[in-house]
Protein backbone atom coordinates (compact mmCIF):
# COMPACT_ATOMS: atom_id res chain seq x y z
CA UNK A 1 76.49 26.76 -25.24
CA UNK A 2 77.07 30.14 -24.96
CA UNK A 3 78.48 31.03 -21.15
CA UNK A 4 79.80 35.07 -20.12
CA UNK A 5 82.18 34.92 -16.98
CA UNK A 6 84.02 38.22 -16.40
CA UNK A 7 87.44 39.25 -16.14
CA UNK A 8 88.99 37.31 -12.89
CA UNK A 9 85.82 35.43 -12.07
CA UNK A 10 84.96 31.96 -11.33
CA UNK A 11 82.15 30.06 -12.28
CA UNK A 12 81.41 26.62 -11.94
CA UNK A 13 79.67 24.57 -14.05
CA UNK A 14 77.48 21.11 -13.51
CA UNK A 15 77.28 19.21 -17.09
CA UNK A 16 75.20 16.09 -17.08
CA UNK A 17 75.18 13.55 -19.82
CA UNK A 18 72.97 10.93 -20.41
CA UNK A 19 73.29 8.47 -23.12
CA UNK A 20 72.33 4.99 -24.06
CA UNK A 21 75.77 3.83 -24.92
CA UNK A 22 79.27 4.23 -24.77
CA UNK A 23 80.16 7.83 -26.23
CA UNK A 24 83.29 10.31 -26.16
CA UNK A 25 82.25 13.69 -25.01
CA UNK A 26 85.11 16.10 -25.59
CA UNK A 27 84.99 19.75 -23.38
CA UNK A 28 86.11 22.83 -25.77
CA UNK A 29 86.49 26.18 -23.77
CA UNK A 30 87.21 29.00 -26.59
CA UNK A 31 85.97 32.29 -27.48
CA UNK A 32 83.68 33.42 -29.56
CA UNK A 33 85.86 34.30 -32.66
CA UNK A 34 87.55 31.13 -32.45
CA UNK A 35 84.61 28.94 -31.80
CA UNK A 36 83.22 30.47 -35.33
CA UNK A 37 86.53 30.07 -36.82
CA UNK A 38 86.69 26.43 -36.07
CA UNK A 39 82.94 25.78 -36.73
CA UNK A 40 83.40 27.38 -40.07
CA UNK A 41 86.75 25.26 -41.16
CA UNK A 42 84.76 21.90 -40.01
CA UNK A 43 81.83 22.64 -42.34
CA UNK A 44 84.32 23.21 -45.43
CA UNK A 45 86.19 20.12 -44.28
CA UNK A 46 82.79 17.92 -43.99
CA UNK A 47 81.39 19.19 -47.27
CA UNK A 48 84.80 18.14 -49.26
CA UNK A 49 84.54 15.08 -47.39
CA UNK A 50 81.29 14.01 -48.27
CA UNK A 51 81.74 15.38 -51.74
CA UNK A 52 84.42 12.66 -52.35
CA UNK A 53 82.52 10.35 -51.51
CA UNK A 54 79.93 11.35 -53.58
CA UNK A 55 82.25 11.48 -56.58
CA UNK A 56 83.78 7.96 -55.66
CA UNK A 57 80.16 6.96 -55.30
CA UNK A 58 78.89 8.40 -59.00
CA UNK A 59 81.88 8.02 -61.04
CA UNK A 60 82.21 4.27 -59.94
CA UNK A 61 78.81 3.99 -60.36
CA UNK A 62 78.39 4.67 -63.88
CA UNK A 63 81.67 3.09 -64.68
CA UNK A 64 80.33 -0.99 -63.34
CA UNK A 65 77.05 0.16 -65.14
CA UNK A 66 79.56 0.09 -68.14
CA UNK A 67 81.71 -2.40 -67.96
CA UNK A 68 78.97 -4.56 -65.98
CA UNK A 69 81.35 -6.08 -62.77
CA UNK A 70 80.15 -7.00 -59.55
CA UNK A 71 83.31 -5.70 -58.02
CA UNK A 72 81.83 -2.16 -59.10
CA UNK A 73 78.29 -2.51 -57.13
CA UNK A 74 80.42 -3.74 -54.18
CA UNK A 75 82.17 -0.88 -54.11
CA UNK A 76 79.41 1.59 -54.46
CA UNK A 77 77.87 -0.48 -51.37
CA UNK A 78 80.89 -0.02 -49.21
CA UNK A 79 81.34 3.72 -49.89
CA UNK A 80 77.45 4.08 -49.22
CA UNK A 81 78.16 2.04 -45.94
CA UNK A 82 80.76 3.89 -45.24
CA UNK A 83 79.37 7.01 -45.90
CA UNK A 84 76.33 6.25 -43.59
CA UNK A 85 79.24 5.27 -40.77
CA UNK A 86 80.47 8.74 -41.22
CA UNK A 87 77.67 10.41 -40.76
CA UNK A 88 76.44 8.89 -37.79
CA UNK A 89 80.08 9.14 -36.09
CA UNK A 90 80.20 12.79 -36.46
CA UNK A 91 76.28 13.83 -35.58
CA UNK A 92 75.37 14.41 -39.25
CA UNK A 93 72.70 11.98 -39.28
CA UNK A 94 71.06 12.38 -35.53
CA UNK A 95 67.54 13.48 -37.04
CA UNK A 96 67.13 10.41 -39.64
CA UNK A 97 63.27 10.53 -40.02
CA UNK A 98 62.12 7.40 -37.39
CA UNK A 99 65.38 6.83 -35.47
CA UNK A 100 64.40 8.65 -32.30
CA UNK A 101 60.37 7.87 -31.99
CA UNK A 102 59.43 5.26 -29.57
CA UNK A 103 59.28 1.61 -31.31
CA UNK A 104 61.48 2.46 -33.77
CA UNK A 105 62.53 -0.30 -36.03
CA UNK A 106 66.14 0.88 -35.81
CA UNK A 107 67.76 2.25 -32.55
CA UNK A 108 70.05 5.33 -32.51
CA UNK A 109 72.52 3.82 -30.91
CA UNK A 110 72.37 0.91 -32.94
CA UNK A 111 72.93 2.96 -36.12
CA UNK A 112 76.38 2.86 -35.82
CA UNK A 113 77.33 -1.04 -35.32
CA UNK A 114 74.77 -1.88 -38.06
CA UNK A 115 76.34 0.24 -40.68
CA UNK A 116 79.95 -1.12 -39.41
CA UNK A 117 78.71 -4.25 -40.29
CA UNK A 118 77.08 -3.19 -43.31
CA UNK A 119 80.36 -2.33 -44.33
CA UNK A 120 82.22 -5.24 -43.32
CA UNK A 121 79.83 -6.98 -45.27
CA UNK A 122 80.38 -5.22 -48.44
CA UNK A 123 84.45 -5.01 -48.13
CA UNK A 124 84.45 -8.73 -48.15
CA UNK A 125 82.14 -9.09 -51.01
CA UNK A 126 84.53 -6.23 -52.96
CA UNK A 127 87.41 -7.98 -51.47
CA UNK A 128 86.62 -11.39 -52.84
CA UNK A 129 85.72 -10.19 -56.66
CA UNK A 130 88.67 -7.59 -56.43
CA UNK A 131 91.26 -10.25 -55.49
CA UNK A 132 89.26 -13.13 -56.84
CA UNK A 133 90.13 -15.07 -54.20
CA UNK A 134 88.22 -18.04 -55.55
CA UNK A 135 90.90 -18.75 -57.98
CA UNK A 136 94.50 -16.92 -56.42
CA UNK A 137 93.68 -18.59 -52.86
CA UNK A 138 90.74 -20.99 -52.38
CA UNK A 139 91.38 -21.53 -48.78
CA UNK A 140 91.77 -17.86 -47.79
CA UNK A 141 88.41 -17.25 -50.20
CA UNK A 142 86.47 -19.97 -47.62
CA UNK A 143 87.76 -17.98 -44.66
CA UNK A 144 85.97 -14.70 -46.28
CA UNK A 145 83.09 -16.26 -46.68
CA UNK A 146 82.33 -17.55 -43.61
CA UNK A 147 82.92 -13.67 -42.44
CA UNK A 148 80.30 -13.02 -44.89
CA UNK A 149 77.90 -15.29 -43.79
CA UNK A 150 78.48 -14.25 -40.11
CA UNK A 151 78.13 -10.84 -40.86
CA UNK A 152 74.73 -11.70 -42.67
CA UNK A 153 73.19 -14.30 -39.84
CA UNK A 154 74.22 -11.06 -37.31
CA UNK A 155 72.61 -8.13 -38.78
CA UNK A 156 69.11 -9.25 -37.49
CA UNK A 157 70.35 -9.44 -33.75
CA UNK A 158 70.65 -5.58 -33.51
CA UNK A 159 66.61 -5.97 -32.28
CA UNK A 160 66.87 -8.77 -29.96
CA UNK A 161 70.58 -7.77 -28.18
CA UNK A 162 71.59 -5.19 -25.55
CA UNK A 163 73.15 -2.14 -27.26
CA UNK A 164 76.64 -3.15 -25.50
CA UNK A 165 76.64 -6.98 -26.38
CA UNK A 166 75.27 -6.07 -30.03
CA UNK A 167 78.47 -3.59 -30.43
CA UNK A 168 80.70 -5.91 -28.86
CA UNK A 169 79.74 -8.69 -31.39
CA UNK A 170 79.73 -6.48 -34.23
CA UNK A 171 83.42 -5.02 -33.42
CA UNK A 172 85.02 -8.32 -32.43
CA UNK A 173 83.68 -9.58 -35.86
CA UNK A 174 84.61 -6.49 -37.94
CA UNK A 175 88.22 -7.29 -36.38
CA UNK A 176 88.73 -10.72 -37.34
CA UNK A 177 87.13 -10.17 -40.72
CA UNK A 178 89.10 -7.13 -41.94
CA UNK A 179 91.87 -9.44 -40.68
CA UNK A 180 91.54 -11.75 -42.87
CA UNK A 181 90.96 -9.90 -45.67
CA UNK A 182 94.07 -7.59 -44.88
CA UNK A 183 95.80 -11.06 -44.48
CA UNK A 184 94.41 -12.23 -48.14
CA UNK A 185 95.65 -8.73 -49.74
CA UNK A 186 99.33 -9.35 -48.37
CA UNK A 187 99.38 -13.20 -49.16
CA UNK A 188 98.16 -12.46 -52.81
CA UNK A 189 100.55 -9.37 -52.81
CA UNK A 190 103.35 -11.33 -52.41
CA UNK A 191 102.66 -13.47 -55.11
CA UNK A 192 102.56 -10.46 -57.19
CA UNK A 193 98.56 -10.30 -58.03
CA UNK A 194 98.58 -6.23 -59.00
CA UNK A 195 94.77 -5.29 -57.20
CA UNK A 196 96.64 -6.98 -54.22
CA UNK A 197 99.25 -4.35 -54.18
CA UNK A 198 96.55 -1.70 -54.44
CA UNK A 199 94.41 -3.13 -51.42
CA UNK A 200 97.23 -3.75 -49.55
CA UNK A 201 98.34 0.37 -50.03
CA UNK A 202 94.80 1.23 -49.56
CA UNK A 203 93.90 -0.64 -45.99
CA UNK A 204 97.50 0.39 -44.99
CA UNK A 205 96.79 4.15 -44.93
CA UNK A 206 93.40 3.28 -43.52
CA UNK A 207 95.04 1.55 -40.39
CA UNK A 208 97.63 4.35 -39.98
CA UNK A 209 94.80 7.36 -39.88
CA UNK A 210 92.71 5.15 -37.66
CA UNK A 211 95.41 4.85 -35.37
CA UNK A 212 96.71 8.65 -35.37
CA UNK A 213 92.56 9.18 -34.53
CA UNK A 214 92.48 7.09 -31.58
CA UNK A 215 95.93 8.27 -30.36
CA UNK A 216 94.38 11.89 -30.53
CA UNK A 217 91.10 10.76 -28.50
CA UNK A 218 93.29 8.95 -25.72
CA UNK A 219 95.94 12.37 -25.41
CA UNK A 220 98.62 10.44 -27.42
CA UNK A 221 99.04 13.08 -29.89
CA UNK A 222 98.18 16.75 -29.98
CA UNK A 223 94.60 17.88 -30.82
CA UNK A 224 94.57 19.57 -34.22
CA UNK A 225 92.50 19.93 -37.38
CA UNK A 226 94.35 17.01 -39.09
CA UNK A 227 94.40 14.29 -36.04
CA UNK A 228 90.87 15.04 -35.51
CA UNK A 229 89.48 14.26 -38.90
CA UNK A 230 92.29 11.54 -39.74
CA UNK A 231 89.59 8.98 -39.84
CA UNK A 232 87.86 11.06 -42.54
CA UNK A 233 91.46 11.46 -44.42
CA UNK A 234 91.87 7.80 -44.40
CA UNK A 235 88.32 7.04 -45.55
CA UNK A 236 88.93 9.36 -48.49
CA UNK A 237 91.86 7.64 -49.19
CA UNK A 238 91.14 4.24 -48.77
CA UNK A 239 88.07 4.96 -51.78
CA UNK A 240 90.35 6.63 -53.71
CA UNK A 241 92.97 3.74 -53.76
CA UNK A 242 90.60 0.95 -54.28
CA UNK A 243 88.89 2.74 -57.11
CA UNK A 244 92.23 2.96 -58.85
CA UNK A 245 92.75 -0.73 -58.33
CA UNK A 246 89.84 -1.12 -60.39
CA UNK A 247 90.27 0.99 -62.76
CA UNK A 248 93.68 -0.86 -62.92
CA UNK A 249 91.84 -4.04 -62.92
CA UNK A 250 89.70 -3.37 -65.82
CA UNK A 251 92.61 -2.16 -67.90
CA UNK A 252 94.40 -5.25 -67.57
CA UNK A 253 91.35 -7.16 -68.95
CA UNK A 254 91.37 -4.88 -71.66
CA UNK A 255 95.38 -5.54 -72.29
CA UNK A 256 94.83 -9.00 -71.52
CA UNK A 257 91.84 -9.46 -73.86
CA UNK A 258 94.11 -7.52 -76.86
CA UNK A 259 97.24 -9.62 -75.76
CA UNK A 260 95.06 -12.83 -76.52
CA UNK A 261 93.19 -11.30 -79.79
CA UNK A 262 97.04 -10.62 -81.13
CA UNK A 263 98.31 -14.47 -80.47
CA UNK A 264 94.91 -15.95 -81.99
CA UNK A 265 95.74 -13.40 -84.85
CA UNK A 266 99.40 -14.31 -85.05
CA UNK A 267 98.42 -18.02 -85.07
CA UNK A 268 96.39 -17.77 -87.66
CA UNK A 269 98.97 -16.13 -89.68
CA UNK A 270 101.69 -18.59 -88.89
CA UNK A 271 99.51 -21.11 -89.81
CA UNK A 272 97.96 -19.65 -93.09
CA UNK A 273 102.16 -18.57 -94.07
CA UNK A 274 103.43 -21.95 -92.44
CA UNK A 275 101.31 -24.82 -93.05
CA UNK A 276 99.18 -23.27 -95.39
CA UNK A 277 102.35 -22.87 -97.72
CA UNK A 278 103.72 -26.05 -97.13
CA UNK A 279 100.02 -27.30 -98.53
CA UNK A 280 100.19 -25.04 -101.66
CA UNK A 281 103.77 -27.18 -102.78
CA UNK A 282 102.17 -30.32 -102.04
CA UNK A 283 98.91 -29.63 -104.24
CA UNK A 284 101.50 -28.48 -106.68
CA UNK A 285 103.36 -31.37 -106.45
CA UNK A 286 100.20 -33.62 -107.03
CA UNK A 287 99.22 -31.66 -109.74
CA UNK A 288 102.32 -32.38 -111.96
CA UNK A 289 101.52 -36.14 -111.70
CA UNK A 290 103.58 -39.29 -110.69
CA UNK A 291 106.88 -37.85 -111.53
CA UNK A 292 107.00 -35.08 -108.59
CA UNK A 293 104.22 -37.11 -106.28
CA UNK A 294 107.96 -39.24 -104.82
CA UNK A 295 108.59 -35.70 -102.79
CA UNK A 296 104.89 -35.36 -101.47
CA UNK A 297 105.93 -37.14 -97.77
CA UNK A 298 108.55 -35.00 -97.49
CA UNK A 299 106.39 -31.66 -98.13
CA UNK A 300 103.96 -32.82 -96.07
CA UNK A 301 106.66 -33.67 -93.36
CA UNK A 302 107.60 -29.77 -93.50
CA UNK A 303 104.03 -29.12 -93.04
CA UNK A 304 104.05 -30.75 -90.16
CA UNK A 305 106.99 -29.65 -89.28
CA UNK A 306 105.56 -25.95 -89.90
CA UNK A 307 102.25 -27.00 -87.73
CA UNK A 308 105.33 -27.65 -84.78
CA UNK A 309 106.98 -24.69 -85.25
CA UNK A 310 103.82 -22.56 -84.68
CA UNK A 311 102.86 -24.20 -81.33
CA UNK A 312 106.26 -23.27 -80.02
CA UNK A 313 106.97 -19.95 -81.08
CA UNK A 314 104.73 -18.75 -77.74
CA UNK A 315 106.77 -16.23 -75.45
CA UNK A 316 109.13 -13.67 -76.18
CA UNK A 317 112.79 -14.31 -76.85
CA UNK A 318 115.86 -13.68 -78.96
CA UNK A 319 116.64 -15.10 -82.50
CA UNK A 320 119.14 -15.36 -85.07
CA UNK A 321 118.08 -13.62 -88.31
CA UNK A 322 120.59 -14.86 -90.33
CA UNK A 323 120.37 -18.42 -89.37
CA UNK A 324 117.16 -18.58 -89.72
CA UNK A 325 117.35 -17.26 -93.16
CA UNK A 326 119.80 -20.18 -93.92
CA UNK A 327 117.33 -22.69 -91.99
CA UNK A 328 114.84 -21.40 -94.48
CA UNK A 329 117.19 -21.75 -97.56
CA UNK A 330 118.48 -25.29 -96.36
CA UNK A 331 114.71 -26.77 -95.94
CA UNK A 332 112.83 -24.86 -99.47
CA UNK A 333 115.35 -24.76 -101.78
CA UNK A 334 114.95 -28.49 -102.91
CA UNK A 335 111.24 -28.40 -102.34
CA UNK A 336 110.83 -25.29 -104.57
CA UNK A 337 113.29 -26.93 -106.89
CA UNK A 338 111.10 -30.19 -107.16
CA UNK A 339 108.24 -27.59 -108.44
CA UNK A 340 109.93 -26.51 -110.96
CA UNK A 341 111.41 -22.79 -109.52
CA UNK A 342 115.07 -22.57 -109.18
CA UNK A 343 115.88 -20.21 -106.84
CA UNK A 344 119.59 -18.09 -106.39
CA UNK A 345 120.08 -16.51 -102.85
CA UNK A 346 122.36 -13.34 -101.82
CA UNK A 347 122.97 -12.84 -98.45
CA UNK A 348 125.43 -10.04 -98.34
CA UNK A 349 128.58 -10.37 -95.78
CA UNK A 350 127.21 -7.58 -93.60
CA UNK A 351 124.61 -9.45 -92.34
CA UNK A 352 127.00 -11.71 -90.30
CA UNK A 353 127.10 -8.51 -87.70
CA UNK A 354 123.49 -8.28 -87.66
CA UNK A 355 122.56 -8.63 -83.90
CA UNK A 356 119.93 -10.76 -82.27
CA UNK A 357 116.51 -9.65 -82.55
CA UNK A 358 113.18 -10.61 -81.16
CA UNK A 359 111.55 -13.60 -81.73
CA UNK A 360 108.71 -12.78 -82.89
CA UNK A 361 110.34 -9.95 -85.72
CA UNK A 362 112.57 -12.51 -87.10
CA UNK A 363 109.39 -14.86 -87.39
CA UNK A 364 107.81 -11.68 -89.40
CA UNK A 365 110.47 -11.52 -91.62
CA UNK A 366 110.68 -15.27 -92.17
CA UNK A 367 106.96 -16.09 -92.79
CA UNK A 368 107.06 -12.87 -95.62
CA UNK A 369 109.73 -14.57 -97.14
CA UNK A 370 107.90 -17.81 -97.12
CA UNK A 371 104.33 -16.34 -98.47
CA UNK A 372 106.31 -14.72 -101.14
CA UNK A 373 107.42 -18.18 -102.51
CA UNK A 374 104.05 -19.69 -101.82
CA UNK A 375 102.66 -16.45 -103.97
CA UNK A 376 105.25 -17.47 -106.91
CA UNK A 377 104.11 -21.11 -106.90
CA UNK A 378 100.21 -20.63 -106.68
CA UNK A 379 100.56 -17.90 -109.28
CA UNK A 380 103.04 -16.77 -111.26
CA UNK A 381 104.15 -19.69 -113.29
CA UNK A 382 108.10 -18.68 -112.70
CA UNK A 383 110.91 -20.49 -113.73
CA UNK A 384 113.72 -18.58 -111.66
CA UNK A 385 113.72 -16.41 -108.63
CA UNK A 386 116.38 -15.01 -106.10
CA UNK A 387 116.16 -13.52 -102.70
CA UNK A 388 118.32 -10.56 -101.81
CA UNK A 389 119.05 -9.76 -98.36
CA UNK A 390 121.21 -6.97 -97.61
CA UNK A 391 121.47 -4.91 -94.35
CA UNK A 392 122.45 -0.76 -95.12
CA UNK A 393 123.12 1.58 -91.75
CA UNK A 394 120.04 1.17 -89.67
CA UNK A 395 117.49 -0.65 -92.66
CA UNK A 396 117.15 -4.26 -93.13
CA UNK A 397 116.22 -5.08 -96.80
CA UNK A 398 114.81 -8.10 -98.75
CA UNK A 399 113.77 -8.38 -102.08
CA UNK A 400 112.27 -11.43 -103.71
CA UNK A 401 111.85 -11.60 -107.54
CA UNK A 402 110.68 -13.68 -110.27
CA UNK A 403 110.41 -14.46 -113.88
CA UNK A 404 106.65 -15.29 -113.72
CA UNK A 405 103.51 -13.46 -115.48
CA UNK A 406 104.07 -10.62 -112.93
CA UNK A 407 101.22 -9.37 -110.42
CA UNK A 408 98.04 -9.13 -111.99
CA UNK A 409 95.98 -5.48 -112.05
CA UNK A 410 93.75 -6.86 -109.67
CA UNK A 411 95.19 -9.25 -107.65
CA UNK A 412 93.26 -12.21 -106.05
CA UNK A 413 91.12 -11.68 -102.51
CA UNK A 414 92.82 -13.55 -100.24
CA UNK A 415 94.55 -14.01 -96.56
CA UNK A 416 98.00 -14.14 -98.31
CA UNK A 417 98.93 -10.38 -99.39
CA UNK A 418 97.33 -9.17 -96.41
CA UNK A 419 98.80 -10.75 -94.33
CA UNK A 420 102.30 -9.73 -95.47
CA UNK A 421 101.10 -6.27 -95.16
CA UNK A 422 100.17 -6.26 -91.92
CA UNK A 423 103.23 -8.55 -90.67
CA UNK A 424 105.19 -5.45 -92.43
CA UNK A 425 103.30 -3.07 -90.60
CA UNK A 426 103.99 -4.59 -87.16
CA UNK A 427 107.58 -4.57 -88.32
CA UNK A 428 107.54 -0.81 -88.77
CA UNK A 429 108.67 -1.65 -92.26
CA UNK A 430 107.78 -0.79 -95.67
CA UNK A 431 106.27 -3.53 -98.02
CA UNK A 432 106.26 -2.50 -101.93
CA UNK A 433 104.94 -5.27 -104.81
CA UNK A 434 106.01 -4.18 -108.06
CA UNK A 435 104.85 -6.55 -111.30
CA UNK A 436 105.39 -6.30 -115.01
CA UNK A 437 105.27 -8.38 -118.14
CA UNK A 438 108.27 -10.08 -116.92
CA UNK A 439 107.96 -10.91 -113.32
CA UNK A 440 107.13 -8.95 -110.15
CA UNK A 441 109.07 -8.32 -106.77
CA UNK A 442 107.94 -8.19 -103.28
CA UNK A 443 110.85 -6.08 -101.52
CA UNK A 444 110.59 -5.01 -97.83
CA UNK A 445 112.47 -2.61 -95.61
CA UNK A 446 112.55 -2.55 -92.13
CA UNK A 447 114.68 -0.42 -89.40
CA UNK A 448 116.93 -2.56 -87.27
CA UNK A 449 119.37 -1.51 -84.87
CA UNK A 450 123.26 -0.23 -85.80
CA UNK A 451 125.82 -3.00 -86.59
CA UNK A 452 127.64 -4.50 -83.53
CA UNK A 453 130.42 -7.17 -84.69
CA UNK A 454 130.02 -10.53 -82.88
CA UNK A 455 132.92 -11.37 -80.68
């Protein structure tokens, strides 16, 4: 409202506001260059504002559309609700069509409590599939869904309540039920659930611009751009936060789904290498007749043995190469003997200093070795093998050769090469078959770290 007083005047001024509600009326006094200057600066600062939004909105919006998760169309809900709360708290949307004719469904000033609890309705919802509070903490999970259900069996009273004791309602509830849900986040937080940490970030920054607002509005703090429209910063960022928890959330499915696709994949190697092999020597053994069938239990014993070992090689920890490799020779050299393949082993003296590695690259290493042997039985009608493990500067290499009909042109379809050459692969290594007239070798080479003698 445009008002001229000249130099070393006074005028006085009568302002009367009516309203049908509790409202904030703030006084400015300024010129007219400043009063443009500010005016100007708010309209950038509401259009970025609402352009977030509008990006949190879309991008999140095509994303569940994608990947097909509640937790997305809760989101977009909330950010609609909370857009809508926006709006109405800063005077953008005073001329909705129908808000200000007589016997209008929806009152003004009941606008703004109904989309608070339009939102409080959606951040449970999000806050339940985000968390999944249904399986992390079934009690806390009950407690948001009672909010919920509140929040639902409310909404309608906005037409039968006064303005004051609707608002009342709605705030008191919007209190205790972002409570709890702010309790949930730190309670799942602490048990180290990830989205927790994310909400827990994202309500905290929320609660800290909220409270820089209100200290503003009461005279706590100074009156500038950023204490004025902290609300608005915390908004953005609370959307922004939770939308990376998400995103964070879908990419651990994806690891998690991979991480389980790899074990099944693993199994099914172990087993195919393991117990498979320890099958191939017992069919062998039957086929010879009576003379070999004495050793069947105890092949079949290994298998079982093998079927053990399998179960318990879940989890990642350190193991001994080299005794492993003299496990190995301890427990096949009389089985492959009883078949018919004698079999000389060379471990060189450098291997003593080989250190630990993991688990699950010794395993490699082991079940090539062992579908080599179950190669030479099945197929190459050998007499004599050996096995030659050395270990030069930072390469691990094992050969394993025979005296059989060598490796045919084409070699049978099976599970068995392959799967050598992709444990090889996973090993970083380098897997070569070489065949001939007079036998074939399977050697491998794989990078391991420098030696470091054992104490």
């Amino acid at each position: 409202m445009p008002i001229e007083v000249e130099a070393g005047a006074t005028k006085e001024l009568l302002i009367r506001v009516q309203t049908t509600g509790p409202h904030a009326v703030a006084l400015n006094i300024e010129s007219w260059p400043a009063f443009y200057a500010r005016t100007t600066r708010q309209q950038f600062w509401y259009g970025g504002f609402y352009g977030v939004l509008g990006v949190m909105l879309v991008y999140n919006l095509i994303i569940g559309a994608w990947v097909r998760q509640r937790a997305y169309l809760y989101y977009v809900l909330y950010t609609l609700a909370v857009g809508l709360m926006a709006a109405l708290m800063l005077g953008h949307a005073r001329q909705l069509v129908g808000m200000e004719a007589p016997g209008a469904l929806l009152r003004f000033q009941d606008a703004l409590p109904v989309s608070l609890l339009f939102a409080h309705l959606f951040q449970g919802l999000f806050v339940r599939e985000l968390l999944s509070t249904r399986t992390h903490a079934p009690m806390i999970d009950r407690v948001l869904v009672l909010f919920i259900l509140v929040a639902v069996f409310t909404l309608p009273l906005f037409a039968v309540l006064p303005h004051s004791e609707f608002g009342k309602l709605v705030t008191i509830q919007n209190l205790l039920g972002s409570g709890a849900a702010l309790y949930a986040g730190v309670v799942l937080s602490r048990r180290g659930i990830r989205a927790a940490h994310f909400y827990v970030i994202a309500v905290g920054g929320m609660l800290l611009t909220t409270s820089i607002a209100q200290a503003a509005a009461l005279g706590l703090l100074p009156a500038n751009f950023f204490t004025q429209n902290a609300w608005q910063v915390g908004a953005c960022f609370d959307l922004a936060v939770l939308s990376l928890a998400l995103a964070d959330r879908v990419n651990s499915e994806r690891r998690e789904r991979e991480r389980l696709v790899a074990e099944r994949r693993n199994l099914v190697q172990d087993l195919h290498d393991g117990v498979g092999g320890q099958l191939v020597n017992a069919l062998a053994l039957a086929e010879r007749g009576s003379a070999d069938v004495s050793s069947l239990p105890d092949t079949l014993r290994d298998a079982m043995n093998e079927l053990r070992w399998a179960m318990d090689l879940a989890g990642p920890r350190e193991a001994d190469l080299l005794m492993m490799l003299f496990s190995f020779r301890e427990r096949y050299s009389a089985r492959l003997r009883d078949q018919g393949l004698a079999v000389d082993w060379f471990f060189e003296d450098a291997l003593a200093n080989l250190p630990p590695m993991d688990a699950a690259r010794s395993i490699d290493i082991i079940r090539i070795l062992q579908e080599a042997f179950a190669n030479i039985v099945k197929h190459s009608q050998a007499r004599c093998a050996n096995v030659r493990v050395s270990w030069e500067g930072d390469e691990l290499s094992m050969a394993v050769s025979d005296d059989g009909v060598g490796i045919p042109p084409s070699p049978p379809h099976g599970r068995g090469l392959a799967n050598i050459q992709e444990r090889a692969e996973r090993l970083g290594g380098k897997l070569t078959l070489q065949g001939g007239q007079h036998g074939s070798t399977v050697s491998l080479r794989i990078p391991v770290g420098q030696p470091s003698p054992r104490g």
